[in-house]
Every structure is written in structure tokens, then in C-alpha cells.
C-alpha atoms as a PDB file:
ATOM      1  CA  UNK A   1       0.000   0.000   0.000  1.00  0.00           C
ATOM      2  CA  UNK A   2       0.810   3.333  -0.856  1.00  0.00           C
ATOM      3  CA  UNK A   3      -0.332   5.896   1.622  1.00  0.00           C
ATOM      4  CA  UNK A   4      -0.126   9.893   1.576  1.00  0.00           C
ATOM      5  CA  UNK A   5      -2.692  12.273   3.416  1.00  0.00           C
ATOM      6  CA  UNK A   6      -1.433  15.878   2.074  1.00  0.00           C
ATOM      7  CA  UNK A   7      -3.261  18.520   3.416  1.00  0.00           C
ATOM      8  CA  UNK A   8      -5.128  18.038   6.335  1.00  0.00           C
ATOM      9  CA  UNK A   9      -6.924  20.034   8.844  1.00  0.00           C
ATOM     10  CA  UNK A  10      -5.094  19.961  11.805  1.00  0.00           C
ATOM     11  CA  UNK A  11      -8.335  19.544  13.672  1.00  0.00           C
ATOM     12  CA  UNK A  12      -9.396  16.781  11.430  1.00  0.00           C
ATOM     13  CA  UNK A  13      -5.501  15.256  11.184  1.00  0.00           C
ATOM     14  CA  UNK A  14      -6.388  12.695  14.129  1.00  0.00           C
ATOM     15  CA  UNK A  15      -9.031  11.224  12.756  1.00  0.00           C
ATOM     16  CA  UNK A  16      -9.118  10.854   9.134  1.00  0.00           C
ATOM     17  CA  UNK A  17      -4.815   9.610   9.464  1.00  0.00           C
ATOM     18  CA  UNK A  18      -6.058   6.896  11.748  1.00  0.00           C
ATOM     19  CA  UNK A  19      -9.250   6.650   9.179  1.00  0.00           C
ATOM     20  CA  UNK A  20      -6.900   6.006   6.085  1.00  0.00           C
ATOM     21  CA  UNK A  21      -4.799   3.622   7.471  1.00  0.00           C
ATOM     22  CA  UNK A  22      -7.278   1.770   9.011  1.00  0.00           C
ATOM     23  CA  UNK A  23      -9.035   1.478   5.983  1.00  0.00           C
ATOM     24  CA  UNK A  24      -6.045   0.798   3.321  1.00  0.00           C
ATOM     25  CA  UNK A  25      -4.682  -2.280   1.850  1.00  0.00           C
ATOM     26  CA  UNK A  26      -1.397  -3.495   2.159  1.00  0.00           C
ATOM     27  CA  UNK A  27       0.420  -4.112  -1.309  1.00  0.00           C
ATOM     28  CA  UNK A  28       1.595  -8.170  -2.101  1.00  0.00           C
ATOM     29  CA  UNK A  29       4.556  -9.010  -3.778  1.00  0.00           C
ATOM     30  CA  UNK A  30       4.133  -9.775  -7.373  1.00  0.00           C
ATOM     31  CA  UNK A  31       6.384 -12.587  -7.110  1.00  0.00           C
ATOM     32  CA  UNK A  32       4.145 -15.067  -4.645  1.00  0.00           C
ATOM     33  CA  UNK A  33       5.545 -13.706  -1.428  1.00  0.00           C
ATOM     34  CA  UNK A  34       3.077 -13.714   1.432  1.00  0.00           C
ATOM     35  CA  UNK A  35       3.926 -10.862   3.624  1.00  0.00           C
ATOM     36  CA  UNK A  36       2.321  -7.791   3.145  1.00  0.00           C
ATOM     37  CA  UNK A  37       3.655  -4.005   3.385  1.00  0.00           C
ATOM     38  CA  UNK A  38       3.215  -0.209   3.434  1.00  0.00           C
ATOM     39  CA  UNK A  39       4.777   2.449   2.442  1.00  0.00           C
ATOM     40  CA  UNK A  40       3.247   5.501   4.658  1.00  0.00           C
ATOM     41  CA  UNK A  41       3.662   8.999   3.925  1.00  0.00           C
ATOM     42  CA  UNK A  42       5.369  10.849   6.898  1.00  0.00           C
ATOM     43  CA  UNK A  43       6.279  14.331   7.399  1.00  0.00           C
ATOM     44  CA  UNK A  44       9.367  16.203   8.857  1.00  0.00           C
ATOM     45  CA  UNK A  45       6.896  17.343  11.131  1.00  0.00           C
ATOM     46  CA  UNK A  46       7.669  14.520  14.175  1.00  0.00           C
ATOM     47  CA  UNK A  47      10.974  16.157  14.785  1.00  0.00           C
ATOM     48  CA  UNK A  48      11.309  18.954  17.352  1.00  0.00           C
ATOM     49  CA  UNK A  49      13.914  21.816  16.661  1.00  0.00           C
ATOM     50  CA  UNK A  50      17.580  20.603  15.648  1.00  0.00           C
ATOM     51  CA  UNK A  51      19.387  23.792  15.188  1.00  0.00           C
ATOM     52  CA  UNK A  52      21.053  24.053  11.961  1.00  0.00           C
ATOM     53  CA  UNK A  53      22.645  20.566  11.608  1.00  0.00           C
ATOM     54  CA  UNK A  54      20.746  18.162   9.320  1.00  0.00           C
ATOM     55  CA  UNK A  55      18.283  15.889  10.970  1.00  0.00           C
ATOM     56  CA  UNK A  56      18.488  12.287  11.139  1.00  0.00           C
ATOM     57  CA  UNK A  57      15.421   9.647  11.334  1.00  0.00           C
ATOM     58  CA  UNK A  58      16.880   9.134  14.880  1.00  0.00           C
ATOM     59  CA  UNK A  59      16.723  12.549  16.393  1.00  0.00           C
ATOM     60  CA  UNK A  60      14.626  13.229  19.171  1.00  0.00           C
ATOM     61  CA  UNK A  61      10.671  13.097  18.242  1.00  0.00           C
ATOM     62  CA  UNK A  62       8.742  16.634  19.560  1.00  0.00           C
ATOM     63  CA  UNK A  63       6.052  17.286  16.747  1.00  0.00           C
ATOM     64  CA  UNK A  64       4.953  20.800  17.631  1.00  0.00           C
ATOM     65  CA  UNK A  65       1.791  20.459  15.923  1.00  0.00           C
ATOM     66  CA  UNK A  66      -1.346  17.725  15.318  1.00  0.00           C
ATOM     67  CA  UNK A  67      -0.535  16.877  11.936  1.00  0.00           C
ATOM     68  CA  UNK A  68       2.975  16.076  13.473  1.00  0.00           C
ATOM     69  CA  UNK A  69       1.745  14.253  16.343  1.00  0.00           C
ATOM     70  CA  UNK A  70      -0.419  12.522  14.254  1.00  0.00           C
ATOM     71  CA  UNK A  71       1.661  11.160  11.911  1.00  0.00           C
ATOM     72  CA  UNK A  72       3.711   9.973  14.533  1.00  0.00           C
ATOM     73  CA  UNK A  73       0.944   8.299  16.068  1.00  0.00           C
ATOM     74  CA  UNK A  74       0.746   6.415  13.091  1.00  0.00           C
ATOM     75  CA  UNK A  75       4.817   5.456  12.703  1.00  0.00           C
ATOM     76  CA  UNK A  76       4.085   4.047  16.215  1.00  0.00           C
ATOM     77  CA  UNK A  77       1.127   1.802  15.005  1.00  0.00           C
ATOM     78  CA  UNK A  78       3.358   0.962  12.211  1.00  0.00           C
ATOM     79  CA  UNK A  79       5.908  -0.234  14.372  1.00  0.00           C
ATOM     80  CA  UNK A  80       3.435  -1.938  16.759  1.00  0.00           C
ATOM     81  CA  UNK A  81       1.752  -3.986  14.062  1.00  0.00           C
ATOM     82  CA  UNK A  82       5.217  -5.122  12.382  1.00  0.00           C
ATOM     83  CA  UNK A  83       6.554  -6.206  15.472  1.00  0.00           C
ATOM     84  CA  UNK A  84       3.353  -8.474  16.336  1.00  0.00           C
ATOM     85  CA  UNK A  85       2.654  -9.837  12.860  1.00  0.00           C
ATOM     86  CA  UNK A  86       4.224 -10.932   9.282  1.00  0.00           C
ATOM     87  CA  UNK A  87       4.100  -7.064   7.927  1.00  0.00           C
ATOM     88  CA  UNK A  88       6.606  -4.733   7.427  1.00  0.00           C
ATOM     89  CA  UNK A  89       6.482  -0.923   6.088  1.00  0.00           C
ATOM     90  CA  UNK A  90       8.592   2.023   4.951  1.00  0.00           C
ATOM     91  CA  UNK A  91       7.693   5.577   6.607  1.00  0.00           C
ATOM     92  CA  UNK A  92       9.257   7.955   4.211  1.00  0.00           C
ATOM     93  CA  UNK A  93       9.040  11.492   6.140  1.00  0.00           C
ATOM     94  CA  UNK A  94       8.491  13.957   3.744  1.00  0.00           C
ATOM     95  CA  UNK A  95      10.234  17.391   4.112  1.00  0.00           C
ATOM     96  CA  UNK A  96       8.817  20.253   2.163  1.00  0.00           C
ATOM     97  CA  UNK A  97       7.468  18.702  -1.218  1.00  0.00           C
ATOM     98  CA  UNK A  98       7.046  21.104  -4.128  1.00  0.00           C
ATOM     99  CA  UNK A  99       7.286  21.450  -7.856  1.00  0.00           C
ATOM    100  CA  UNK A 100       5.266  19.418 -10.782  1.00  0.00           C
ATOM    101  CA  UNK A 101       5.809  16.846 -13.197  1.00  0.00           C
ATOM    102  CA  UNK A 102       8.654  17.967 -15.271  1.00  0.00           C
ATOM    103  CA  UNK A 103       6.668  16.807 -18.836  1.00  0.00           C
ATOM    104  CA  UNK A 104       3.641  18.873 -17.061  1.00  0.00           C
ATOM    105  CA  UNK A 105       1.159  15.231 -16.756  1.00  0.00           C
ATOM    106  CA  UNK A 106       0.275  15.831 -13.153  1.00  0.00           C
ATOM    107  CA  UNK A 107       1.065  18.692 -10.290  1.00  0.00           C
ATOM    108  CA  UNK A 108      -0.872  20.447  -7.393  1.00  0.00           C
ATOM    109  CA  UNK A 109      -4.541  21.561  -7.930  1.00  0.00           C
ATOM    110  CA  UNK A 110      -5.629  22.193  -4.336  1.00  0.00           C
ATOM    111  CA  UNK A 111      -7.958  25.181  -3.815  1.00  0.00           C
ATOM    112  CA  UNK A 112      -6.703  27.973  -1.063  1.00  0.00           C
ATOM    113  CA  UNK A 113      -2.846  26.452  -0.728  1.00  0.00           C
ATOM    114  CA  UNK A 114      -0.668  27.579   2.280  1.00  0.00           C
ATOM    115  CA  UNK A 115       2.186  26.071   0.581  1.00  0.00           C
ATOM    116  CA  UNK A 116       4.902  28.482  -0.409  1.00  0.00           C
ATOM    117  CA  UNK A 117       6.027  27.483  -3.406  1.00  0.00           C
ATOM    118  CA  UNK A 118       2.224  27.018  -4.647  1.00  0.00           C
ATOM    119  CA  UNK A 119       1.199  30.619  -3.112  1.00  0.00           C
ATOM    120  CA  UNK A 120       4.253  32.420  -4.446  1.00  0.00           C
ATOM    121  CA  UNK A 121       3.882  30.701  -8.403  1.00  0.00           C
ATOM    122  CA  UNK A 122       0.268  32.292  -7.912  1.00  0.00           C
ATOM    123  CA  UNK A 123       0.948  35.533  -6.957  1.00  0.00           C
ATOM    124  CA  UNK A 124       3.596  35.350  -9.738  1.00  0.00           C
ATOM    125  CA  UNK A 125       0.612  34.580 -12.360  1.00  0.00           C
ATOM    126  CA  UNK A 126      -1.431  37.054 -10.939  1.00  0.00           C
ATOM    127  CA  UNK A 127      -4.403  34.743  -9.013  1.00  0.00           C
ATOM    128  CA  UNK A 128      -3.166  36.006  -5.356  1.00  0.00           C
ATOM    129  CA  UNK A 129      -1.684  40.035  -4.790  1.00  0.00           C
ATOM    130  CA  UNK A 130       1.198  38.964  -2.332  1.00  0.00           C
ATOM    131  CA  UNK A 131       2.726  36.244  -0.256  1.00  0.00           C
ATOM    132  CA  UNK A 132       2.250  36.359   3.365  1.00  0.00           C
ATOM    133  CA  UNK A 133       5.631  35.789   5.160  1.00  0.00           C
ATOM    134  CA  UNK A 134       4.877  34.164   8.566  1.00  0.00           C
ATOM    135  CA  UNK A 135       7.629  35.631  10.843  1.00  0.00           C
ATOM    136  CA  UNK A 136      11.309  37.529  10.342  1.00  0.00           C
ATOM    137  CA  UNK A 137      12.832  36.939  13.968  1.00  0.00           C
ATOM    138  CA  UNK A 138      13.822  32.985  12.913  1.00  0.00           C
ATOM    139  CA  UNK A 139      17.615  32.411  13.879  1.00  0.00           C
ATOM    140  CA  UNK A 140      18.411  32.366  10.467  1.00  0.00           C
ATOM    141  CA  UNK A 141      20.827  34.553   8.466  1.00  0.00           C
ATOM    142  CA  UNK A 142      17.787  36.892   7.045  1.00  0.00           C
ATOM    143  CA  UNK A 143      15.807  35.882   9.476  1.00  0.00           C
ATOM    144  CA  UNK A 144      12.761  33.687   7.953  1.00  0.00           C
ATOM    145  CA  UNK A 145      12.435  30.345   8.639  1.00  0.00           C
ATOM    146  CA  UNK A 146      14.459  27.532   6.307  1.00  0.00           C
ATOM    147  CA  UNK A 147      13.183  24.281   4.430  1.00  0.00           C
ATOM    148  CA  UNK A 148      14.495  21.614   2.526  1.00  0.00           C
ATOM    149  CA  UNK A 149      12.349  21.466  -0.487  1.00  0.00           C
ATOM    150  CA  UNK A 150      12.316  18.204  -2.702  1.00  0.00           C
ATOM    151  CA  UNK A 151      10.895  17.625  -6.388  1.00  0.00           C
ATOM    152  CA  UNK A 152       7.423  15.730  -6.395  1.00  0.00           C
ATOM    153  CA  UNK A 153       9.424  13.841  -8.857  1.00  0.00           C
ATOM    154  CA  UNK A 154      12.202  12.678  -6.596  1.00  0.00           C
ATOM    155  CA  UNK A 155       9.909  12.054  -3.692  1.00  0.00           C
ATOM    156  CA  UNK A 156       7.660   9.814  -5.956  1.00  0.00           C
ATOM    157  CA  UNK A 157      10.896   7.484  -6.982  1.00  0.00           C
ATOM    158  CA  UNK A 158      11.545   7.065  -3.325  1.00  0.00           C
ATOM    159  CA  UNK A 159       8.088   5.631  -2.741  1.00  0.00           C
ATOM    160  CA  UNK A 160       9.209   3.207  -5.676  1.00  0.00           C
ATOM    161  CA  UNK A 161      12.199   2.043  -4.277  1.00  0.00           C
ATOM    162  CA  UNK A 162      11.118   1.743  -0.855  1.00  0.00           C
ATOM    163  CA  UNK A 163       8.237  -0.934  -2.048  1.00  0.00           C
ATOM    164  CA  UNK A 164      10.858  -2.557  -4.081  1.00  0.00           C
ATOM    165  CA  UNK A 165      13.071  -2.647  -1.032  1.00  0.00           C
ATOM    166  CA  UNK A 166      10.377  -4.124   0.914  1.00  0.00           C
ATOM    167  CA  UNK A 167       9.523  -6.508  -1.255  1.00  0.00           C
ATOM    168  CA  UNK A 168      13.169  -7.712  -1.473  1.00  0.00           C
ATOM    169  CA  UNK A 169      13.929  -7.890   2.466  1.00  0.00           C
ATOM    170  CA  UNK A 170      10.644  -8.849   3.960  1.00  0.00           C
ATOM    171  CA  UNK A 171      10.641  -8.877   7.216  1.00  0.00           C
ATOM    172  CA  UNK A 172      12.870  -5.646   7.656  1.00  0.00           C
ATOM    173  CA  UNK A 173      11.217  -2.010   8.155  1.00  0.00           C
ATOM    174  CA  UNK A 174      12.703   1.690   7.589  1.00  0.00           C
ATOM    175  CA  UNK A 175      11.793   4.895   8.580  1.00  0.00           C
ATOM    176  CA  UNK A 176      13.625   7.390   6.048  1.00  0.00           C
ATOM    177  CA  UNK A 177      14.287  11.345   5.569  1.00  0.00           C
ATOM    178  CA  UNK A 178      12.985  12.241   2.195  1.00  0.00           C
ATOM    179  CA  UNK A 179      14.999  15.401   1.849  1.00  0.00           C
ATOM    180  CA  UNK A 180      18.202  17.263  -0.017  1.00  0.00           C
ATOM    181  CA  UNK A 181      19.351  17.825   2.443  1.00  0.00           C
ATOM    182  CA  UNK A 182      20.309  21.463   2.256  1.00  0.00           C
ATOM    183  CA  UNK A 183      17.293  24.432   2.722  1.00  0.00           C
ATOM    184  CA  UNK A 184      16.362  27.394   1.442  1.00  0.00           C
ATOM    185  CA  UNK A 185      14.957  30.237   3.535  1.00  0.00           C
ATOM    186  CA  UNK A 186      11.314  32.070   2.885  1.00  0.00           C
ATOM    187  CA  UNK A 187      13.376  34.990   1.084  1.00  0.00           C
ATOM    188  CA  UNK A 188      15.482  32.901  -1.087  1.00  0.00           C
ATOM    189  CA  UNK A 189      12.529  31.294  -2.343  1.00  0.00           C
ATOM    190  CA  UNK A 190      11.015  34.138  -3.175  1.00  0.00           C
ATOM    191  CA  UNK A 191      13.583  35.513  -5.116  1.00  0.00           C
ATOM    192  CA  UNK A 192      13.783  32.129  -7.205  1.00  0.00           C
ATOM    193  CA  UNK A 193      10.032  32.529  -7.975  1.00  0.00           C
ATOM    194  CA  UNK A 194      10.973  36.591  -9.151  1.00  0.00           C
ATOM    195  CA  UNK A 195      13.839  35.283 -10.960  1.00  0.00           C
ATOM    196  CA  UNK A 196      12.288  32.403 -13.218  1.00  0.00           C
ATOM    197  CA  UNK A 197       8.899  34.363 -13.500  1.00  0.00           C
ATOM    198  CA  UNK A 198      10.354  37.633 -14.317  1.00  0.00           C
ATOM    199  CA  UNK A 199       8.860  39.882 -12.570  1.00  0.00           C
ATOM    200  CA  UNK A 200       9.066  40.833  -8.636  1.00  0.00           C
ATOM    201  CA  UNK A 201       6.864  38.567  -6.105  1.00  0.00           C
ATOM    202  CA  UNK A 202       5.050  40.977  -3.729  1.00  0.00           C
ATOM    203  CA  UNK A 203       5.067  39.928   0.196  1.00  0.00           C
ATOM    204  CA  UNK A 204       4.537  41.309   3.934  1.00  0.00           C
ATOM    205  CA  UNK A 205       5.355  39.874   6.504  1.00  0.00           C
ATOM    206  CA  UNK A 206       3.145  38.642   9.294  1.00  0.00           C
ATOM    207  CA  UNK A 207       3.518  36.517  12.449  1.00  0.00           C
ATOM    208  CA  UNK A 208       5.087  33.566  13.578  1.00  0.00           C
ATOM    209  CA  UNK A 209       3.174  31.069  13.466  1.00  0.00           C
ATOM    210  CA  UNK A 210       2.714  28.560  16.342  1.00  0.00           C
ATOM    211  CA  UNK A 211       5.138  25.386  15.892  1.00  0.00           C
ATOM    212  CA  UNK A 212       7.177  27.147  13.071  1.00  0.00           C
ATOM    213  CA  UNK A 213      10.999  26.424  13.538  1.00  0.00           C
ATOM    214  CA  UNK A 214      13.756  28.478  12.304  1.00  0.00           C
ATOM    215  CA  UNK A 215      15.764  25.041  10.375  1.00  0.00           C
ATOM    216  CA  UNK A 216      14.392  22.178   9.124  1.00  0.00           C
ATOM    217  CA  UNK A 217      16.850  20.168   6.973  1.00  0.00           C
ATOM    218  CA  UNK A 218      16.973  16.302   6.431  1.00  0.00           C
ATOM    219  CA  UNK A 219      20.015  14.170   6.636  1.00  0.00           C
ATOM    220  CA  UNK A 220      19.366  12.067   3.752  1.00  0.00           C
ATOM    221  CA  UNK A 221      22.122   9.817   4.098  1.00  0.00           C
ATOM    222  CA  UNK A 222      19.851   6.577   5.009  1.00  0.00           C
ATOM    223  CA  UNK A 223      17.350   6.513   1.895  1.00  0.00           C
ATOM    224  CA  UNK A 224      20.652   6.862  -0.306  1.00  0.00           C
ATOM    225  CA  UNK A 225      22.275   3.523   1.832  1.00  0.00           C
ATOM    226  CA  UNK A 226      19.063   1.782   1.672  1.00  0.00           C
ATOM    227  CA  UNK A 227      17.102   2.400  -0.925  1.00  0.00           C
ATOM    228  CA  UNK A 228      19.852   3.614  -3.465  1.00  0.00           C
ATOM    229  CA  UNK A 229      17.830   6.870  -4.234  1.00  0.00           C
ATOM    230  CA  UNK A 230      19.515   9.413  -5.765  1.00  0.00           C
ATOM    231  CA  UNK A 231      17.915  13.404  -6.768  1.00  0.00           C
ATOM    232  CA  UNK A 232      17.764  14.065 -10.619  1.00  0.00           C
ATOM    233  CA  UNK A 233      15.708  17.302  -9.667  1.00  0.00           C
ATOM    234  CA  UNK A 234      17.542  18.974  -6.816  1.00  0.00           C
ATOM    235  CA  UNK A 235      17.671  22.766  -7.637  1.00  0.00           C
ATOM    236  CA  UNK A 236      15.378  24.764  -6.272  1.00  0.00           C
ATOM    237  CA  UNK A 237      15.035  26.868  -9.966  1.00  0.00           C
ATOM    238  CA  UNK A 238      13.607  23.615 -11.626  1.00  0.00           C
ATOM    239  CA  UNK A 239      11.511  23.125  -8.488  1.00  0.00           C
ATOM    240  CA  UNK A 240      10.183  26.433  -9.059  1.00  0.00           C
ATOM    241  CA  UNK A 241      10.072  26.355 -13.100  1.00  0.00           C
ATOM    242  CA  UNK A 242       8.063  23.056 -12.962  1.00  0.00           C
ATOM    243  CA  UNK A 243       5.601  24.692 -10.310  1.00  0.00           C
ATOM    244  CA  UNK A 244       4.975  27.976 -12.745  1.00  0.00           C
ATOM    245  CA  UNK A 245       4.662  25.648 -15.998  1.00  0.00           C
ATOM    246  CA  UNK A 246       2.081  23.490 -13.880  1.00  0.00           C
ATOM    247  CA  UNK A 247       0.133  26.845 -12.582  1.00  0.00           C
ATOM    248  CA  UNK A 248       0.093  27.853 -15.580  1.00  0.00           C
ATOM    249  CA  UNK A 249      -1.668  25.347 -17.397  1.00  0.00           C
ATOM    250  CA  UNK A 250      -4.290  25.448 -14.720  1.00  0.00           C
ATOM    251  CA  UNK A 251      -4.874  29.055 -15.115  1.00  0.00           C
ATOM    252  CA  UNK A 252      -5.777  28.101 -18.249  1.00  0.00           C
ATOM    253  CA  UNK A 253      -8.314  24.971 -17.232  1.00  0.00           C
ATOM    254  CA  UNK A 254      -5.961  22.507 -18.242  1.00  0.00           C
ATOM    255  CA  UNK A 255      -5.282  23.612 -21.378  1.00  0.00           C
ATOM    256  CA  UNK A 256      -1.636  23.584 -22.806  1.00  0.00           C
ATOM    257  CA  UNK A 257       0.267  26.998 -21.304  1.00  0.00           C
ATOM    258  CA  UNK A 258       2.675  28.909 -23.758  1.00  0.00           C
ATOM    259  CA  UNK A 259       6.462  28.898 -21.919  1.00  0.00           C
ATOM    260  CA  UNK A 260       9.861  29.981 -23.337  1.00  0.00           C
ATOM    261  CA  UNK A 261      13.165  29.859 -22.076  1.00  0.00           C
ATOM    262  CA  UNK A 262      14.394  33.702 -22.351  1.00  0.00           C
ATOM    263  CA  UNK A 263      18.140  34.060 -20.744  1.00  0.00           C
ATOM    264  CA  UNK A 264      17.767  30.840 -18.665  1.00  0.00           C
ATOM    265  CA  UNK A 265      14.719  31.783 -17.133  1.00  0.00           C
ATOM    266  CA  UNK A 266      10.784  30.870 -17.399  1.00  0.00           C
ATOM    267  CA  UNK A 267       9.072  33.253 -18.994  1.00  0.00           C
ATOM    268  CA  UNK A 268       4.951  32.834 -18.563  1.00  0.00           C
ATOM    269  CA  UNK A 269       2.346  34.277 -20.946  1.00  0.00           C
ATOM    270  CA  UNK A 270      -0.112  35.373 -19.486  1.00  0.00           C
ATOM    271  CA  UNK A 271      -2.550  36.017 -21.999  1.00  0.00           C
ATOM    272  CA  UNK A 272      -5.319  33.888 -22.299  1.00  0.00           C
END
């Protein structure tokens, strides 16, 4: 089974994770083999602040918010269940995922996003007048908060290999960083959305929010051991360029958007 719950409510996180899993199937091995698996969808959320060393899947576990608790919640059922029956599982923790299919087949399409990426690629196409920056007091060096964002793309091979992995070593589970592991702040993506889109990306800032912590980076080391996974999409420009091609075409209901490269950047037409 493949599992991902993007998006959730906080107040509803609880009950529709527990819901989902509850509810899902477990995927069997083509080949004949018996015992069955999952690959969950986890979030960078369990961890509690880390400073600004990469985090590893064994640093301490303080989720700050529900979604976070809940998901861990759920590794903890995982873990439970595998250790009393013939089932193993993979819980990839996701770090900030962003971008589109690179040959534009599939992206984001959620109504009133909080992502930044999303938001900014918006305001950048002219659906939103400015980005809201949540806080400028983070111990960072410009002072708003820092991610690790990964490629849809890269994140989706993981889930591949991981079920592959499983299916090879039954018996044997992994919880895994799904990460660059290097971030970029609020600022610096902003200025990569301004910089492919060609034009400036208006913002103000607002406050923190509750649970927000100044780093968040992944030590990716393990899912590179284990799994053999290695980026083809880490740069946050082609993170950002798939994201505007992707908008794009919705803005246009799905229809095919007009692009061109001009001096190594994206350049969107707007006209419809």
C-alpha cells in the first residue's frame, strides 16, 4: 500500500490519518511472497527543533503540531503492528514537497494552498496580490524560517524504491528522511520565484506562526544507503520552473500553457 494524506486540517488530522490507514490495503509481492507491506507517507513534522545541523530519522521526536503528532501516532502503530505480525512498512518522512511533473502530466490543484512554493507561483501569475511571510525573527541569516524542499518527482521514486526494497527484504522495516538535504529560507525562495517568473513577487510579513521552527533540513544519508535513491531534480530553480509551468496550465483549465526559455529563465504568458 501506498499511503499519503497531504493537506489536512489539523483539527481533522487525528481522525481521518487513523481513518486512512485503518481502511487501506497493504500491497503483495508480485512474485508469490506472502507478507504484506506499506509504504506511509510521513512528514518532517515529528521532529522537534535541531538547530542548523541536518536531521536524522533518529533525532529526538517533539512534533509541535497535530498533523505532526499525528503522523507519529501512526509510525508508532506501524511499528506496533510489524513487530506483532508478518508485515513490514517504509515511513518515508516527507520534508517540504514542491514542484510538478517535469513533462507537465500531473502537479498540485488544491484550492486555497498555504504552501509556499504554490502561493508564491500564484501571486507570480497574478491569481493572489502577495505572499504572506509568517515571521522575520527565525535564527536564520535573514531571518525567515528555512526548508528543505524536494521535487514531487524525486519524492515519488523514493516511494518506488522503498516498495521494491520491501519486497526484497521482507521482514525488515525503515523509517527514512525524504529530503536534499540542504534548505532554502522564505526569502530565497522568493527571489527564485521573481527570478524564473520575471517579474518581482510581492510579500509582507506577518507573524510567527505557532510550531514554526527556524531550520528544518533532512540528513538524507539513510534513503541513499538503503534504498539507493539518488535526486535528478535537486535545484530549487527547476523546483520552481516546474511549479509555474504546472500553474500555468491550470490558469488556463488545463489547457496547454505557452512557456519559453528567455536568458535561462521561465518566462509565462499570461494572456489567455
Amino acid at each position: 500500500m501506498l499511503r499519503s494524506s497531504k493537506g489536512l486540517c489539523e483539527s481533522r488530522s487525528w481522525r481521518m490519518g487513523l481513518d486512512r490507514l485503518s481502511a487501506g490495503r497493504v500491497a503483495q509481492d508480485p512474485a508469490g511472497a506472502q507478507r504484506p507491506c506499506v509504504v506511509y507517507s510521513s512528514t518532517a513534522a515529528v521532529y522537534g527543533p535541531a538547530g542548523l545541523d541536518p536531521v536524522s530519522e533518529d533525532a529526538a521526536l517533539r512534533p509541535a503540531t497535530p498533523y505532526g503528532r499525528s503522523k507519529l501516532m501512526t509510525e508508532c502503530m506501524l511499528e506496533d503492528v510489524a513487530g506483532s505480525y508478518p508485515f513490514n512498512y517504509c515511513a518515508l518522512r516527507y520534508f517540504n514537497v514542491a514542484g510538478a511533473d517535469p513533462r507537465g502530466r500531473a502537479g498540485p490543484s488544491s484550492v486555497n494552498a498555504t504552501h509556499l512554493i504554490k502561493v508564491a507561483v500564484e501571486v507570480a501569475l497574478g491569481q493572489r496580490s502577495e505572499v504572506t511571510v509568517y515571521g522575520n525573527d527565525f535564527a536564520t541569516p535573514n531571518g525567515t524560517g528555512v526548508r528543505d524542499y524536494i521535487h514531487v518527482s524525486d519524492l515519488a521514486r523514493a516511494h518506488v524504491l522503498a516498495l521494491d526494497r520491501l519486497f526484497a527484504r521482507p521482514g525488515v522495516s525503515h523509517v527514512l528522511n525524504c529530503g536534499y538535504g540542504r534548505g532554502h529560507s522564505v526569502l530565497e525562495v522568493l527571489e527564485a520565484v521573481a527570478q524564473e517568473a520575471g517579474r518581482p513577487i510581492p510579500h509582507a510579513f506577518g507573524p510567527r506562526r505557532r510550531g514554526d521552527l527556524d531550520w528544518v533540513v533532512a540528513d538524507n544519508r539513510r534513503p541513499k544507503e538503503r534504498l539507493a535513491w539518488q535526486p535528478r531534480y535537486d535545484d530549487l530553480r527547476a523546483i520552481v520552473a516546474d511549479a509555474l509551468r504546472w500553474e500555468a496550465r491550470l490558469s488556463r483549465g488545463g489547457a496547454p500553457e505557452r512557456l519559453e526559455r528567455v536568458e535561462g529563465r521561465v518566462s509565462v504568458d499570461l494572456q489567455r
